[in-house]
Protein backbone atom coordinates (compact mmCIF):
# COMPACT_ATOMS: atom_id res chain seq x y z
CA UNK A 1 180.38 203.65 62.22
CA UNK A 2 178.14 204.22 59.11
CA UNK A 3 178.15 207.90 59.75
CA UNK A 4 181.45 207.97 60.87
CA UNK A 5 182.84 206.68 57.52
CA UNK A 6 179.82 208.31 55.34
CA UNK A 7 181.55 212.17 56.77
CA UNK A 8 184.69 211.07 56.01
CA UNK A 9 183.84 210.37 52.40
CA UNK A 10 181.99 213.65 51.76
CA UNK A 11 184.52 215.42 53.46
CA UNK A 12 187.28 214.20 50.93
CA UNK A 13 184.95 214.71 48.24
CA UNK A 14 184.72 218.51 49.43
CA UNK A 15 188.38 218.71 49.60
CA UNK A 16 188.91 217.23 45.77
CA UNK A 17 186.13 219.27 44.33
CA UNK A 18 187.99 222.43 46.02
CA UNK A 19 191.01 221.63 45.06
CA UNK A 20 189.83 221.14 41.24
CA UNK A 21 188.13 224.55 41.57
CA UNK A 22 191.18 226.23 41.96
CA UNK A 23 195.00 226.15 41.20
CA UNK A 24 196.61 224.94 38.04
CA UNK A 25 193.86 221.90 37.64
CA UNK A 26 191.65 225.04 36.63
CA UNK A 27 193.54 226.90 34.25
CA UNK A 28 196.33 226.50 30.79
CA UNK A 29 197.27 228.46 27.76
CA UNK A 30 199.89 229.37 25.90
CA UNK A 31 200.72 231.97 23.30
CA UNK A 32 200.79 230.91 19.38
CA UNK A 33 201.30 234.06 17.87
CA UNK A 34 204.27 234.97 17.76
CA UNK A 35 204.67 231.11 18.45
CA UNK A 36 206.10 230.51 21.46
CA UNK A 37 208.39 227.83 21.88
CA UNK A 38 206.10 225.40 23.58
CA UNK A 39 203.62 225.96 20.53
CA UNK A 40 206.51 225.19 18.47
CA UNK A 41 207.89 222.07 19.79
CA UNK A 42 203.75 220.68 20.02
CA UNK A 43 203.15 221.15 16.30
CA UNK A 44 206.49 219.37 15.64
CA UNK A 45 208.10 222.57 14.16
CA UNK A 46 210.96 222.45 16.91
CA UNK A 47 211.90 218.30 17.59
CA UNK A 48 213.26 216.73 20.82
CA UNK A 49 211.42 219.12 23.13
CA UNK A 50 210.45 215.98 25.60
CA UNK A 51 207.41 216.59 27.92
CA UNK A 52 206.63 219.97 26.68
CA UNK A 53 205.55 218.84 23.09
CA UNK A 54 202.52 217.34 24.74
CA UNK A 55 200.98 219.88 27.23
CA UNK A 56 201.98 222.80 25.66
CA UNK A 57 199.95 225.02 27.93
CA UNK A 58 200.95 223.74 31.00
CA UNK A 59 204.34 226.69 31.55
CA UNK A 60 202.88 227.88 34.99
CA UNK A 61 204.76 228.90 37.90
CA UNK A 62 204.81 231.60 40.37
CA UNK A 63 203.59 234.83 39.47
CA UNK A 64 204.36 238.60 40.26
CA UNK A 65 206.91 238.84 37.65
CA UNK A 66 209.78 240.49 37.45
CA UNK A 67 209.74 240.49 41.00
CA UNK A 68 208.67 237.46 41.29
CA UNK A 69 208.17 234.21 39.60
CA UNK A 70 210.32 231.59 38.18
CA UNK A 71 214.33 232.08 38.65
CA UNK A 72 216.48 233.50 35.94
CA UNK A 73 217.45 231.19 33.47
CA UNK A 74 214.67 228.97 34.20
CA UNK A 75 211.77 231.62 33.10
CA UNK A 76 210.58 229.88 29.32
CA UNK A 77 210.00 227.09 31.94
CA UNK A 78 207.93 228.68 34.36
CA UNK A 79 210.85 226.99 36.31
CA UNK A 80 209.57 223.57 35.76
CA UNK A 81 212.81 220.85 35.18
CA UNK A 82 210.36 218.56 33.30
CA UNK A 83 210.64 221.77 30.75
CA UNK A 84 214.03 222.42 30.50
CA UNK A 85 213.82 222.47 26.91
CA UNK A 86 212.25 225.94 26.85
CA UNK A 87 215.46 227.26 28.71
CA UNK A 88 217.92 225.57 26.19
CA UNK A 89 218.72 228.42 23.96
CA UNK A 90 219.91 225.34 21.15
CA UNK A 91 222.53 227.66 20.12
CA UNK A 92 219.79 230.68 19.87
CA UNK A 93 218.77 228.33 16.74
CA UNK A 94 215.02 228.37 17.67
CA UNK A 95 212.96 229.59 14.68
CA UNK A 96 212.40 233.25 14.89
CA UNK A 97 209.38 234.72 13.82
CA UNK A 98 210.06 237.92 11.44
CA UNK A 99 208.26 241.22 12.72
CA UNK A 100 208.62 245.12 11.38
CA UNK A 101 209.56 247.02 14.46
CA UNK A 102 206.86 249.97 14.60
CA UNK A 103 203.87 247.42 13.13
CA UNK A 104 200.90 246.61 14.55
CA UNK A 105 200.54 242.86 15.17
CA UNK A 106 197.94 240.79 16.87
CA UNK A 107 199.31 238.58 19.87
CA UNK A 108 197.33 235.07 20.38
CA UNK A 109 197.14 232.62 23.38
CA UNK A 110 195.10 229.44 22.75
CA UNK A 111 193.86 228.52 26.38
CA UNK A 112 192.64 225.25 27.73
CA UNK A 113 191.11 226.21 30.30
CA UNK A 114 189.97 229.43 30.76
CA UNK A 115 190.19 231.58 34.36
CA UNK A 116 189.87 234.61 36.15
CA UNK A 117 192.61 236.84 34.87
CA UNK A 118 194.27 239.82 36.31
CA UNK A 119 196.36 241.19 33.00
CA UNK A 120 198.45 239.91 30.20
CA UNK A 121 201.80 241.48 30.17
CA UNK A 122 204.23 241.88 27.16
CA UNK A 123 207.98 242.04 27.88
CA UNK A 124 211.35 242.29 24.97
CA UNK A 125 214.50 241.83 25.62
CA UNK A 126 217.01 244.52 25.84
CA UNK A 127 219.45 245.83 22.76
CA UNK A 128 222.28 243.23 23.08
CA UNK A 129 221.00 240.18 24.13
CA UNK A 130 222.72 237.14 23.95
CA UNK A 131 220.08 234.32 21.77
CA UNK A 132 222.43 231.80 22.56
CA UNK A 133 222.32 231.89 26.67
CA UNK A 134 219.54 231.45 29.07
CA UNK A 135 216.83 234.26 29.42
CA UNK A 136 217.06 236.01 32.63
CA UNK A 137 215.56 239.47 33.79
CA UNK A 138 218.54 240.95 33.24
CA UNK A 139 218.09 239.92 29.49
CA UNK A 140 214.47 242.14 29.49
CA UNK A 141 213.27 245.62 29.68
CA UNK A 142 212.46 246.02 33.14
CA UNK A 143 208.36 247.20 32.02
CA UNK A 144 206.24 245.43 29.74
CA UNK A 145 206.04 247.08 26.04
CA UNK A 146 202.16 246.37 26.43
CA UNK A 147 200.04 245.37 29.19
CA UNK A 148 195.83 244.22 28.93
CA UNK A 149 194.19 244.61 32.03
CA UNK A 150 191.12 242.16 32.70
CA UNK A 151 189.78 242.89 36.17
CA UNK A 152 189.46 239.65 37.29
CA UNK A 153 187.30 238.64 33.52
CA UNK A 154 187.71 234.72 32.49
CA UNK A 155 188.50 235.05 28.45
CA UNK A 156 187.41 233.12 25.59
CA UNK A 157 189.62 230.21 24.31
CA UNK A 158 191.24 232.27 21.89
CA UNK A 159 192.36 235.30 23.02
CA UNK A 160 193.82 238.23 20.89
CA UNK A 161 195.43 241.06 21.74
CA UNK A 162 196.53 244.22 19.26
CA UNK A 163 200.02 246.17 19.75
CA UNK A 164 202.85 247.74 18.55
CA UNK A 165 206.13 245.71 18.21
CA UNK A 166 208.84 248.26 19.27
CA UNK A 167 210.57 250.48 17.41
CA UNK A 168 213.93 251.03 18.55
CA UNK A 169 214.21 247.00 18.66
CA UNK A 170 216.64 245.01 15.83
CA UNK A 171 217.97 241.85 15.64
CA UNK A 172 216.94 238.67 17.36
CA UNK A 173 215.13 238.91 20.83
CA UNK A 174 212.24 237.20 22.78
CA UNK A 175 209.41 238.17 23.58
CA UNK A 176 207.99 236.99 26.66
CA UNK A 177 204.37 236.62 27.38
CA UNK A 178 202.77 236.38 30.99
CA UNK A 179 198.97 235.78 32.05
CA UNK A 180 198.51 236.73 35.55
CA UNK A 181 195.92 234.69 36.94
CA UNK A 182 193.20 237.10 39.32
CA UNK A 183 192.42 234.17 42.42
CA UNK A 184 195.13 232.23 42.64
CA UNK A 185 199.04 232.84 42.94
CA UNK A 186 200.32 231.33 39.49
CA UNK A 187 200.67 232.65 36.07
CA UNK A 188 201.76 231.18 32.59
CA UNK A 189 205.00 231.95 30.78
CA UNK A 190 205.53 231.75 27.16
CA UNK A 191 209.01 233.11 25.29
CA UNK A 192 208.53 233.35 21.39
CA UNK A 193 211.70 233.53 19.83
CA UNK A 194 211.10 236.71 17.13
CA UNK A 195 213.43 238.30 14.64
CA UNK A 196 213.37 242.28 13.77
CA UNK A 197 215.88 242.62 11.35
């Protein structure tokens, strides 16, 4: 009976430790420059954001995007409901963050824990959006304006990455963020609300 029970304990012990090593237990981030709106609701900038204000890098959901992932309207959420916040466009009153179309800029994610990662990928929303409805792919250029491969590399806590905001872009648009992660089949969404006039 001793052995009997003594088995079953480190056999739920295996289970827990491998479930720890992998999925979302092992891995969070989120972008703070441009701030996304889950960066902007935890440092207080943005009020009444519920759940979100207090894991801020917890926007995961499926990934493979824009083919996959998180349904259309529900994408700022990673299609979480306990995040709805990040899909309410408040009116497309979230604060923008001014950029000069054609300038370099350095894009930041703050990660909490850090993980094998396949890419970042950059996305913008079309000429014409609507600020004031929910983002859908529809809303987006169908390729990413920049994309940093990582081969499967876990990055630093702070991770930085140098581009080129877009040119032909004006106006108020989002762009949307998305760290693929390499070994399992999540990612992590962030939409920072930008202005380009």
């Amino acid at each position: 009976m001793r052995k009997r029970i003594s088995a079953a304990v480190i056999g739920l012990g295996v289970v827990g430790v491998s479930l720890l090593s992998t999925g979302s237990a092992s891995s969070h981030g989120y972008s703070d420059a441009p701030p996304s709106r889950q960066a902007l609701c935890a440092n207080g900038t943005v009020k009444d954001c519920g759940a979100i204000q207090y894991e801020p890098q917890s926007v995961e959901g499926p990934k493979g995007f824009p083919a996959a992932g998180p349904a259309d309207g529900k994408i700022c959420s990673g299609g979480h409901d306990d995040f709805a916040e990040l899909d309410d466009p408040r009116g497309g009153k979230w604060p923008g963050t001014k950029l000069t179309p054609g300038q370099g800029y350095t894009f930041t994610w703050r990660l909490t824990a850090r993980h094998a990662t396949t890419d970042f990928k950059y996305f913008i929303t079309k000429d014409g959006y609507d600020p004031t409805k929910p983002l859908t792919r529809a809303d987006l250029e169908s390729e990413p304006f920049m994309t940093v491969p990582m081969g499967g590399a876990q990055p630093g806590e702070t991770v930085q990455h140098h581009g080129t905001v877009p040119t032909q872009k004006s106006g108020r648009h989002i762009i949307l963020g998305v760290w693929d992660i390499a070994d399992t089949g999540n990612a992590f969404y962030a939409c920072s609300d930008v202005d380009l006039s």
